[in-house]
Protein backbone atom coordinates (compact mmCIF):
# COMPACT_ATOMS: atom_id res chain seq x y z
CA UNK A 1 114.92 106.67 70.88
CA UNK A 2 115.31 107.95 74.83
CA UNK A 3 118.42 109.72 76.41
CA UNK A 4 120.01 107.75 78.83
CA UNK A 5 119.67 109.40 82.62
CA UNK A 6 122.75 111.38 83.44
CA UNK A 7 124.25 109.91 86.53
CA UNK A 8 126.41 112.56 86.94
CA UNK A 9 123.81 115.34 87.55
CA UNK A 10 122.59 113.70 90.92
CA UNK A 11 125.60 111.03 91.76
CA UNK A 12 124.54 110.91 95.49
CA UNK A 13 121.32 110.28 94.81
CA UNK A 14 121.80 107.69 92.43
CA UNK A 15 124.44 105.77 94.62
CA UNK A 16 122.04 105.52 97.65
CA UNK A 17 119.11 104.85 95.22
CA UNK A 18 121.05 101.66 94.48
CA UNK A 19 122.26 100.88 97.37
CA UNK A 20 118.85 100.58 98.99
CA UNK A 21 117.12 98.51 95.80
CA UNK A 22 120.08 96.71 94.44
CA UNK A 23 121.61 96.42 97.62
CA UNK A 24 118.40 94.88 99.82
CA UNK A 25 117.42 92.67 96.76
CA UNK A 26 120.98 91.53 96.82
CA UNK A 27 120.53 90.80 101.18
CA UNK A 28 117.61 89.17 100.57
CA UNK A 29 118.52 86.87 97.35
CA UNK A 30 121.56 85.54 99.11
CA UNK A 31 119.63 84.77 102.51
CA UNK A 32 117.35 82.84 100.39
CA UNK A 33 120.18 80.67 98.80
CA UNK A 34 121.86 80.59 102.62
CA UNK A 35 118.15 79.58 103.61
CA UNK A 36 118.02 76.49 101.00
CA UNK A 37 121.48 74.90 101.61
CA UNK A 38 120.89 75.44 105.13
CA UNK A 39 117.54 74.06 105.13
CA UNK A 40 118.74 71.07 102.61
CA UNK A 41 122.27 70.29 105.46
CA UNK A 42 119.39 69.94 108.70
CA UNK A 43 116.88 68.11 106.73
CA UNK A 44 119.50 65.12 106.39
CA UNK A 45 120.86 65.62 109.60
CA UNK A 46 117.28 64.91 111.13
CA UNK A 47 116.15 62.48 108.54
CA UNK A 48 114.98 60.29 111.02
CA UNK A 49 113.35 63.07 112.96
CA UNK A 50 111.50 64.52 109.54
CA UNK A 51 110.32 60.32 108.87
CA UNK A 52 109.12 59.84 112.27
CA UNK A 53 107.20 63.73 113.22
CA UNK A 54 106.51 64.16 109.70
CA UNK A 55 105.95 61.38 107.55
CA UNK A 56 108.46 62.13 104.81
CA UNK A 57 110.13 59.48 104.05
CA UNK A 58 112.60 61.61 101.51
CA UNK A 59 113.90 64.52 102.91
CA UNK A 60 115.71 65.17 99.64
CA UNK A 61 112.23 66.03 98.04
CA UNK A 62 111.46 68.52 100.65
CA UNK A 63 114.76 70.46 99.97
CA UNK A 64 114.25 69.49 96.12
CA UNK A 65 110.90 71.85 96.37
CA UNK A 66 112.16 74.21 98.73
CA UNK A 67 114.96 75.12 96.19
CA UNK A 68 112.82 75.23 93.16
CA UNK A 69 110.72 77.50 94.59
CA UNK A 70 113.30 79.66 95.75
CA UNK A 71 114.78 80.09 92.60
CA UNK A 72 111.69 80.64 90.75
CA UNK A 73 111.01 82.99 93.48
CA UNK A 74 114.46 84.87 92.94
CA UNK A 75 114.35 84.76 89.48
CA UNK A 76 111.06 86.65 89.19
CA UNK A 77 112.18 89.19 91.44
CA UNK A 78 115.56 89.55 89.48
CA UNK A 79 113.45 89.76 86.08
CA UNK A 80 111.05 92.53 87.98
CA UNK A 81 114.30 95.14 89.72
CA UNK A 82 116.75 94.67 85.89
CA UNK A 83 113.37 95.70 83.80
CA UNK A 84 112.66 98.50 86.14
CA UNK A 85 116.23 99.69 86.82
CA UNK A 86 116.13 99.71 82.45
CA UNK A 87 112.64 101.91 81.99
CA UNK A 88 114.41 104.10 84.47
CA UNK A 89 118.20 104.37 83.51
CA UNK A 90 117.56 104.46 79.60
CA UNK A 91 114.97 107.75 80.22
CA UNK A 92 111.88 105.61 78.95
CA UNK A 93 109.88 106.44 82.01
CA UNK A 94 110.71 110.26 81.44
CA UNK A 95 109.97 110.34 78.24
CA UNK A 96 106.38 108.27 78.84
CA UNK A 97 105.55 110.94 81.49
CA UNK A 98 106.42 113.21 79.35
CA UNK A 99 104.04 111.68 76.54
CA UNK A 100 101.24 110.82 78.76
CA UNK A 101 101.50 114.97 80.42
CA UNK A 102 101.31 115.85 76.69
CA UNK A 103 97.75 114.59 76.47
CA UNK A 104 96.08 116.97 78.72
CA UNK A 105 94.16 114.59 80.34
CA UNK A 106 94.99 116.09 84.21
CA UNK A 107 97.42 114.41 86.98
CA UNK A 108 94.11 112.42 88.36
CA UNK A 109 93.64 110.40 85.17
CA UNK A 110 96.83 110.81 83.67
CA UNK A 111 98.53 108.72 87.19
CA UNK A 112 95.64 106.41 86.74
CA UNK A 113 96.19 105.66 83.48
CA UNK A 114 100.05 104.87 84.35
CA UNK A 115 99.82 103.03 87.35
CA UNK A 116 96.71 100.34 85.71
CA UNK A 117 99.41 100.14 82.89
CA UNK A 118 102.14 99.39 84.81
CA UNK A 119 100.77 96.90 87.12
CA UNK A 120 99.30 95.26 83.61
CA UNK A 121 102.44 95.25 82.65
CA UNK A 122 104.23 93.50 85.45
CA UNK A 123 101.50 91.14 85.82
CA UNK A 124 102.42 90.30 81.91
CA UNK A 125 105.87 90.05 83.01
CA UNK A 126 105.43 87.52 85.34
CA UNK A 127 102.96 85.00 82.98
CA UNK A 128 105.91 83.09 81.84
CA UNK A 129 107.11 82.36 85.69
CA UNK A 130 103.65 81.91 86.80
CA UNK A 131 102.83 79.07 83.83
CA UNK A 132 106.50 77.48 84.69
CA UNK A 133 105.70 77.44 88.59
CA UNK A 134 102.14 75.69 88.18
CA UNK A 135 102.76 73.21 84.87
CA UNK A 136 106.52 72.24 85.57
CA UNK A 137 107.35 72.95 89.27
CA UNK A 138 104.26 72.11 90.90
CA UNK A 139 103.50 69.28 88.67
CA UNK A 140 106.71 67.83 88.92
CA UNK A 141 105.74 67.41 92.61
CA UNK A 142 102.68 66.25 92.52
CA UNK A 143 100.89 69.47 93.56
CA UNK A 144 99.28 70.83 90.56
CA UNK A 145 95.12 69.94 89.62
CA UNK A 146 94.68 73.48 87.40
CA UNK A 147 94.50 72.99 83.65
CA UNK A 148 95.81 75.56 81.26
CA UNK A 149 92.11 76.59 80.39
CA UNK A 150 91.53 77.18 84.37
CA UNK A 151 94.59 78.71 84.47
CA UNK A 152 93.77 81.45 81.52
CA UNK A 153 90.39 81.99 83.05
CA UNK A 154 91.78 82.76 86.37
CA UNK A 155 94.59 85.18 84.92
CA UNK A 156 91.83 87.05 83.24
CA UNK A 157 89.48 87.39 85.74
CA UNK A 158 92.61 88.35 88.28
CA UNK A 159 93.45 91.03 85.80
CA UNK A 160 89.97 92.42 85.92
CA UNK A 161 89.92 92.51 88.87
CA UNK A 162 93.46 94.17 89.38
CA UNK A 163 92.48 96.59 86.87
CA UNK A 164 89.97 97.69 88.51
CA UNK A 165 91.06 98.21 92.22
CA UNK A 166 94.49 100.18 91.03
CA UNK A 167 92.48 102.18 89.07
CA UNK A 168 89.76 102.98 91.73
CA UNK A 169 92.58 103.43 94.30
CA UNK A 170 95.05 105.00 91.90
CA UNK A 171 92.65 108.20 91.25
CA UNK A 172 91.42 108.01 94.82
CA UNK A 173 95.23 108.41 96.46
CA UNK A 174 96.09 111.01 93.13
CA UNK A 175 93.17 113.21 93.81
CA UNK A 176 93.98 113.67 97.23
CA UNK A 177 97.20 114.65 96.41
CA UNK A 178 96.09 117.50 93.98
CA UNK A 179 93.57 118.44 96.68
CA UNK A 180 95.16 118.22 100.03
CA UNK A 181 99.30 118.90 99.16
CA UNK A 182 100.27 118.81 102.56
CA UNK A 183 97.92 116.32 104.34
CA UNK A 184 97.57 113.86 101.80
CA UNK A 185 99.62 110.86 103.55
CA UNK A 186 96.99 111.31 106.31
CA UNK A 187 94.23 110.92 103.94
CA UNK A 188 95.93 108.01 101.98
CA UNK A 189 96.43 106.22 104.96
CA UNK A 190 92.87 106.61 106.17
CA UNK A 191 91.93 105.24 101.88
CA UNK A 192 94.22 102.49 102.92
CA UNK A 193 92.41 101.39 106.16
CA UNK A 194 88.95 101.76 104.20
CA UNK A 195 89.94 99.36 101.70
CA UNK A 196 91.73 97.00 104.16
CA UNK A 197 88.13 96.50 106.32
CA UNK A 198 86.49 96.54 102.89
CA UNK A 199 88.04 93.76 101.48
CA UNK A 200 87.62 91.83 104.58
CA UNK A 201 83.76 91.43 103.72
CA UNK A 202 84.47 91.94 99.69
CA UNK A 203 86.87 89.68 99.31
CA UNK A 204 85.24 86.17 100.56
CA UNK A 205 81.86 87.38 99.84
CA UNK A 206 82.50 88.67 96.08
CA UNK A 207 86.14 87.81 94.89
CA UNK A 208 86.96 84.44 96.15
CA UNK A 209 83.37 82.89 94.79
CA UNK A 210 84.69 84.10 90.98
CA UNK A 211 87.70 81.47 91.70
CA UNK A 212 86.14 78.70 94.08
CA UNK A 213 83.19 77.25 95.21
CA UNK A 214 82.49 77.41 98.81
CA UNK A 215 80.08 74.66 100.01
CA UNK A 216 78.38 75.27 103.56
CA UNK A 217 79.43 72.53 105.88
CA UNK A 218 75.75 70.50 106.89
CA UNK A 219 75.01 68.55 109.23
CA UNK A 220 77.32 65.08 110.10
CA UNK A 221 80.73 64.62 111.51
CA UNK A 222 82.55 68.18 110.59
CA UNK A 223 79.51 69.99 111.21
CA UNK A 224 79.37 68.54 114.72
CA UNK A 225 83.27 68.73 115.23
CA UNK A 226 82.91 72.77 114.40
CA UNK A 227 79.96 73.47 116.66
CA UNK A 228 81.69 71.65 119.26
CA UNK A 229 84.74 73.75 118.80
CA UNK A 230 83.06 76.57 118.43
CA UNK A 231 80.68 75.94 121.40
CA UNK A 232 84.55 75.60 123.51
CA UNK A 233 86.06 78.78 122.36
CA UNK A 234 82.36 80.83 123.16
CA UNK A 235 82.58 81.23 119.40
CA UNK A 236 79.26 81.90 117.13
CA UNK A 237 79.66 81.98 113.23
CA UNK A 238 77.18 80.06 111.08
CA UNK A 239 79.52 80.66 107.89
CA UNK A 240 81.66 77.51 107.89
CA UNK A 241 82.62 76.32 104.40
CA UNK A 242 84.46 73.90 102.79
CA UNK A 243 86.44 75.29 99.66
CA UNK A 244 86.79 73.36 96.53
CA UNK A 245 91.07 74.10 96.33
CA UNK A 246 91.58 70.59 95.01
CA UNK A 247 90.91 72.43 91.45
CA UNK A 248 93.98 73.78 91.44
CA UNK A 249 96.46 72.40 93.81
CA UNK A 250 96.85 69.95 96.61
CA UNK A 251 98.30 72.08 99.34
CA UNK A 252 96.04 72.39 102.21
CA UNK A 253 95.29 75.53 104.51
CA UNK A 254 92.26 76.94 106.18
CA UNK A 255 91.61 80.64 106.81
CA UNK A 256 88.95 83.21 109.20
CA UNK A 257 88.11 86.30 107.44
CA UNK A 258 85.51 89.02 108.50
CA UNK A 259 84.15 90.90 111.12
CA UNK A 260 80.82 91.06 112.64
CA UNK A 261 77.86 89.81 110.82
CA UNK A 262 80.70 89.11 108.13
CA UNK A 263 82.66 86.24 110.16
CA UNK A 264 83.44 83.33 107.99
CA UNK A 265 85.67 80.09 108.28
CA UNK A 266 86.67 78.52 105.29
CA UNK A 267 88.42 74.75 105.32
CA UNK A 268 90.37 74.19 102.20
CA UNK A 269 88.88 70.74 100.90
CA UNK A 270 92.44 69.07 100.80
CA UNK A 271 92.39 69.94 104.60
CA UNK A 272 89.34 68.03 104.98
CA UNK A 273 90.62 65.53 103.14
CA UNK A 274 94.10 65.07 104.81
CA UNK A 275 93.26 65.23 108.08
CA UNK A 276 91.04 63.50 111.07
CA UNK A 277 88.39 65.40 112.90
CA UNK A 278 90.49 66.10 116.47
CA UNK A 279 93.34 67.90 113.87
CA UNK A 280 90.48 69.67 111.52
CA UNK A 281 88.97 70.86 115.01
CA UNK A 282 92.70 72.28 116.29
CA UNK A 283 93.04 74.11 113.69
CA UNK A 284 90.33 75.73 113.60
CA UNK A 285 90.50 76.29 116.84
CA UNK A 286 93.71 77.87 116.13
CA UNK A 287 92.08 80.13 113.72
CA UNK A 288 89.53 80.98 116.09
CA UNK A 289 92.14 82.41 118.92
CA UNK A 290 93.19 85.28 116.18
CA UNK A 291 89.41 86.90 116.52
CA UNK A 292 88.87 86.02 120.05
CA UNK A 293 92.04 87.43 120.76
CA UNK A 294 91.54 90.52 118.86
CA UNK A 295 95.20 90.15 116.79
CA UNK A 296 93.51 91.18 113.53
CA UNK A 297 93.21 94.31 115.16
CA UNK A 298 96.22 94.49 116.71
CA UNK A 299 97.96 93.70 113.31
CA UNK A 300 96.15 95.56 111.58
CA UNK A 301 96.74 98.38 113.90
CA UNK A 302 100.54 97.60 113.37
CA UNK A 303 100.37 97.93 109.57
CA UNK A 304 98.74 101.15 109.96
CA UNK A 305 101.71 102.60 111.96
CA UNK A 306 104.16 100.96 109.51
CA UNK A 307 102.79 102.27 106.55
CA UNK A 308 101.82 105.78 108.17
CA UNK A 309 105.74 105.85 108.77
CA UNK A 310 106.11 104.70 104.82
CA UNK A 311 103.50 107.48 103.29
CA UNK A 312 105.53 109.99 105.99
CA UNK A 313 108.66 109.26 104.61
CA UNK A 314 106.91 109.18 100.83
CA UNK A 315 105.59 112.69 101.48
CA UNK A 316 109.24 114.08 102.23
CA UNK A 317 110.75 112.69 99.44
CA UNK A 318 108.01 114.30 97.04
CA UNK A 319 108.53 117.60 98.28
CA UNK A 320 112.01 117.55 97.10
CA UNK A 321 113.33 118.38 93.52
CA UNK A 322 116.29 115.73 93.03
CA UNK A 323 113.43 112.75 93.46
CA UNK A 324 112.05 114.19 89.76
CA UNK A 325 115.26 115.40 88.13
CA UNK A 326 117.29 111.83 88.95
CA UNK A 327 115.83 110.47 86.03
CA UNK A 328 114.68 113.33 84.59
CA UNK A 329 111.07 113.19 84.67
CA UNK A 330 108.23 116.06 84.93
CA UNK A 331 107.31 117.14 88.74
CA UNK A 332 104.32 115.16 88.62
CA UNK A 333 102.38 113.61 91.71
CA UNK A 334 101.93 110.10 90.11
CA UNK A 335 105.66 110.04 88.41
CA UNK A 336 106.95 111.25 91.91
CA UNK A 337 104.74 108.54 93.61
CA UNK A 338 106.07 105.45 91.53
CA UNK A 339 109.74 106.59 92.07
CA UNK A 340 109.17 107.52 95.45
CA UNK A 341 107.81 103.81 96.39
CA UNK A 342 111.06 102.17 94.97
CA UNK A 343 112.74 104.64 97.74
CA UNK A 344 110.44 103.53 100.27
CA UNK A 345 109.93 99.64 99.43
CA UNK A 346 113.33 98.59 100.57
CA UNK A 347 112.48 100.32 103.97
CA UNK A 348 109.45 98.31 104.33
CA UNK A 349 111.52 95.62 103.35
CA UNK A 350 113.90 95.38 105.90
CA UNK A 351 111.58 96.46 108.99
CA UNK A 352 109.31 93.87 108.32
CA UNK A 353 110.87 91.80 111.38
CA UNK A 354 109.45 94.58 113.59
CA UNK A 355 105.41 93.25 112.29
CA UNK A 356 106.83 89.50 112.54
CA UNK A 357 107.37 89.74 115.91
CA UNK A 358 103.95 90.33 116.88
CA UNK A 359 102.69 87.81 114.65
CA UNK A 360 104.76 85.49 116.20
CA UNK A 361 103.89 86.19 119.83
CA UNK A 362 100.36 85.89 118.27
CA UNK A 363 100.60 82.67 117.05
CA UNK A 364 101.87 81.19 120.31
CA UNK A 365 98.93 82.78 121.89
CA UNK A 366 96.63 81.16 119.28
CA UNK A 367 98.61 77.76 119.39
CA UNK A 368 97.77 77.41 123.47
CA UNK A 369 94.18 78.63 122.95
CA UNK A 370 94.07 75.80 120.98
CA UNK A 371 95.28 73.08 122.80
CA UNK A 372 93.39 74.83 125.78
CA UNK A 373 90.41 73.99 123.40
CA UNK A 374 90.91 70.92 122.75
CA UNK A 375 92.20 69.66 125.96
CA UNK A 376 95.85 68.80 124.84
CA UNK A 377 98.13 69.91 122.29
CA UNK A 378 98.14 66.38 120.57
CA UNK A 379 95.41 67.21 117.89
CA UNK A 380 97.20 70.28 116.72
CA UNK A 381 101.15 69.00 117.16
CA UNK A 382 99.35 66.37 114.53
CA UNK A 383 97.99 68.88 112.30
CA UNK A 384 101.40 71.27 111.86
CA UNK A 385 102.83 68.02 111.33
CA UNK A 386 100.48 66.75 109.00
CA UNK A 387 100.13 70.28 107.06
CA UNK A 388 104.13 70.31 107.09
CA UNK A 389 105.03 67.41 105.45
CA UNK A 390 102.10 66.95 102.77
CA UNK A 391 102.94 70.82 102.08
CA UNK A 392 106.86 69.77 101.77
CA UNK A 393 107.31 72.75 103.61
CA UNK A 394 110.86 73.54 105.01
CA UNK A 395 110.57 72.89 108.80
CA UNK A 396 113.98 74.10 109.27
CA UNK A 397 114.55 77.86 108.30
CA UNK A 398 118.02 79.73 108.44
CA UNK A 399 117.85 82.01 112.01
CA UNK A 400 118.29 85.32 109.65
CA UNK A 401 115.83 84.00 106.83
CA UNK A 402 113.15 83.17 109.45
CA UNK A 403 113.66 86.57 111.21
CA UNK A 404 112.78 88.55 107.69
CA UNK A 405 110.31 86.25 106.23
CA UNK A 406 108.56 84.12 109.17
CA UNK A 407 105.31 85.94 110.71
CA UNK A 408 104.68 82.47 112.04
CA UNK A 409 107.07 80.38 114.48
CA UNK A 410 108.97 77.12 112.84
CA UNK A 411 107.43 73.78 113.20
CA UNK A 412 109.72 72.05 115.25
CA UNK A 413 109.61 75.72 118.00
CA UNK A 414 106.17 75.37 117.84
CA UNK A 415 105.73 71.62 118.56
CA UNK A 416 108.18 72.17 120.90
CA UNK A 417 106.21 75.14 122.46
CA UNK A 418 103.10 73.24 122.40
CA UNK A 419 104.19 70.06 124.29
CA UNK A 420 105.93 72.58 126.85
CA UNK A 421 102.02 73.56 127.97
CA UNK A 422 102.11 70.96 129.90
CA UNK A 423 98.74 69.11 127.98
CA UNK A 424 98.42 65.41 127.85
CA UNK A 425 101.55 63.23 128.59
CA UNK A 426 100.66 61.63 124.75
CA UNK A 427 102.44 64.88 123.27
CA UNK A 428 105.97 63.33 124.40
CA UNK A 429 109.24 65.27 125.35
CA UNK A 430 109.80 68.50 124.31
CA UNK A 431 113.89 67.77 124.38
CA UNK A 432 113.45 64.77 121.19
CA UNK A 433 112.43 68.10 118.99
CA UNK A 434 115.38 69.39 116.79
CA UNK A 435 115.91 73.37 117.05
CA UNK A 436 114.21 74.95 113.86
CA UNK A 437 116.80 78.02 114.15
CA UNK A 438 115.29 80.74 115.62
CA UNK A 439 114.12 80.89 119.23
CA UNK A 440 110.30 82.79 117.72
């Protein structure tokens, strides 16, 4: 049915090719196993450490979770790179270009038409790992509220959603191709910024409210303890809500989206219910410091320059001939835009440290705005501790694992950082915490 791609044709190209995706999926599924057993070997070690700080009384549990995850996680991405590395090697993506070029339909619509299906596709792909995740590994733990008709209502609404966005972005980024041929990474990256700042006020205000309800928080205790937190950091936002997450799981977070007008807080409702008023009010002090400290901006700034770099290096590749004739496909923008990427992703991959490190020196600055807000870092050491152990996150990441993966600091650096302030003499010794791994 297709010809297999011959190797031979372009055997440099090919042996790079899979050195970058093989090879970096390869790096980065072995520093996840490295990250579990070395996770698993400090959690015992400091089981009377993880009892005490974080009120597990079983570290075995937290490692049991952190390991399940990780191999759903890895198993996923496995099931993603073979079924890619398959449609390429066999000549099925040629001969689909070639099918869908047949049509007539343009590049614009034609790419469109192929990216919404591919994404479709994947997002198909990964329905069986999604329903095992949420029915069997976060039930198993306790974690899991959704039932399988919330779970099929949010998968369809996700996927019109999805649908939607590639395909409004997809001809976008295609059409400027076509119309600018040598200034179109320029253009894509300014298409990339719009949508970023878009979504900012979309997203809470018109996508979130599909999946949640968001209750405004009214007058009584929380009310007060936000207003006073608020009134502290020289903060004004009359958007605080209290999200309904208990539908679907019971992990606990709280986020700050927006800008402007747009500002909006949003405590999950697990949060609310997990934790006392001090520890609600650190952390959203916490989430406070990343607006009054401008590091949206400053990370979002960042991700411009990475990805400008990306698109760069994207554009070079697409001007070349041995990108297309690889795996044998027509000189197409949107054919030479999909391969292209799989060049490109493994780069992004492995420079991702370079963003981490600013959101980690962000995070510290956050974490002492914080206790400056509240006084003393005992409220917040409480609520990382608190959020850590009913999470069953891993407090104690492998060095190289945290380096590629952590854009926030470990828990036992940061309560470690956070007593060093030099707060109230309640947040104890710094020199009782156990080293997390990494020195970020």
């Amino acid at each position: 049915m297709f010809d297999p791609v011959p190797i031979g044709d372009y055997p440099l190209a090919h042996a790079i090719f899979l050195l970058l995706v093989v090879g970096s999926s390869a790096f980065f599924g072995v520093l996840a196993l490295v990250n579990v057993r070395y996770g698993r070997e400090t959690l015992l070690r400091e089981r009377e450490w993880v009892a005490d700080t974080l009120d597990v009384d079983d570290p075995e549990r937290v490692s049991a979770y952190h390991r399940a995850k990780t191999t759903i996680g890895q198993f996923q991405s496995w099931i993603t790179l073979v079924v890619v590395l398959i449609a390429l090697y066999s000549g099925a993506v040629g001969t689909a270009v070639e099918w869908v070029e047949g049509l007539g339909f343009g590049p614009v619509v034609s790419g469109t038409a192929v990216f919404v299906v591919t994404v479709v596709g994947m997002q198909a792909l990964s329905i069986p790992v999604d329903l095992y995740d949420t029915f069997v590994v976060e039930e198993r733990f306790g974690f899991n509220n959704q039932t399988p008709a919330l779970f099929v209502r949010d998968l369809l609404i996700g996927l019109v959603i999805t649908v939607v966005i590639v395909a409004a972005l997809s001809a976008t980024v295609l059409w400027t191709v076509e119309t600018l041929p040598t200034l179109w990474p320029v253009a894509a990256l300014a298409i990339f910024a719009t949508f970023s700042l878009a979504m900012l006020v979309v997203y809470p205000r018109v996508i979130a409210p599909l999946f949640n309800d968001f209750e405004p928080v009214e007058a009584g205790d929380l009310r007060d303890g936000v207003e006073r937190v608020f009134d502290r950091a020289g903060f004004t936002c009359d958007d605080v809500y209290v999200m309904d997450a208990s539908r679907r799981s019971g992990h606990s977070n709280a986020y700050f989206v927006g800008f402007g007008r747009t500002k909006r807080v949003v405590l999950f409702d697990t949060l609310v219910a997990q934790m006392d008023l001090p520890e609600l009010e650190s952390v959203l002090a916490h989430e406070l410091a990343h607006w009054k400290r401008a590091h949206i901006w400053k990370q979002f700034a960042a991700s411009l320059v990475r990805i400008g770099v990306a698109l760069g290096v994207l554009w070079a590749v697409l001007e070349t001939t041995w990108l297309y004739g690889m795996f044998d496909v027509p000189e197409t923008a949107y054919a030479g835009l999909a391969i292209g990427a799989l060049w490109v992703s493994p780069l992004l991959d492995l420079t991702t440290p370079l963003e981490n490190r600013l959101s980690l020196a962000h995070e510290r600055e956050a974490d002492a705005f914080a206790v400056d807000v509240m006084g003393d870092g005992t409220p917040l050491v409480g609520a990382l501790t608190r959020l850590t152990g009913e999470n069953l996150q891993n407090p104690f990441p492998h060095p190289l694992y945290a380096t590629f993966h952590y854009d926030h600091p470990p828990i036992p650096d940061r309560i470690r950082y956070i007593r060093g302030l030099g707060g109230d003499e309640r947040d104890g010794p710094t020199d009782d915490v156990p080293t997390a791994g990494t020195g970020e």
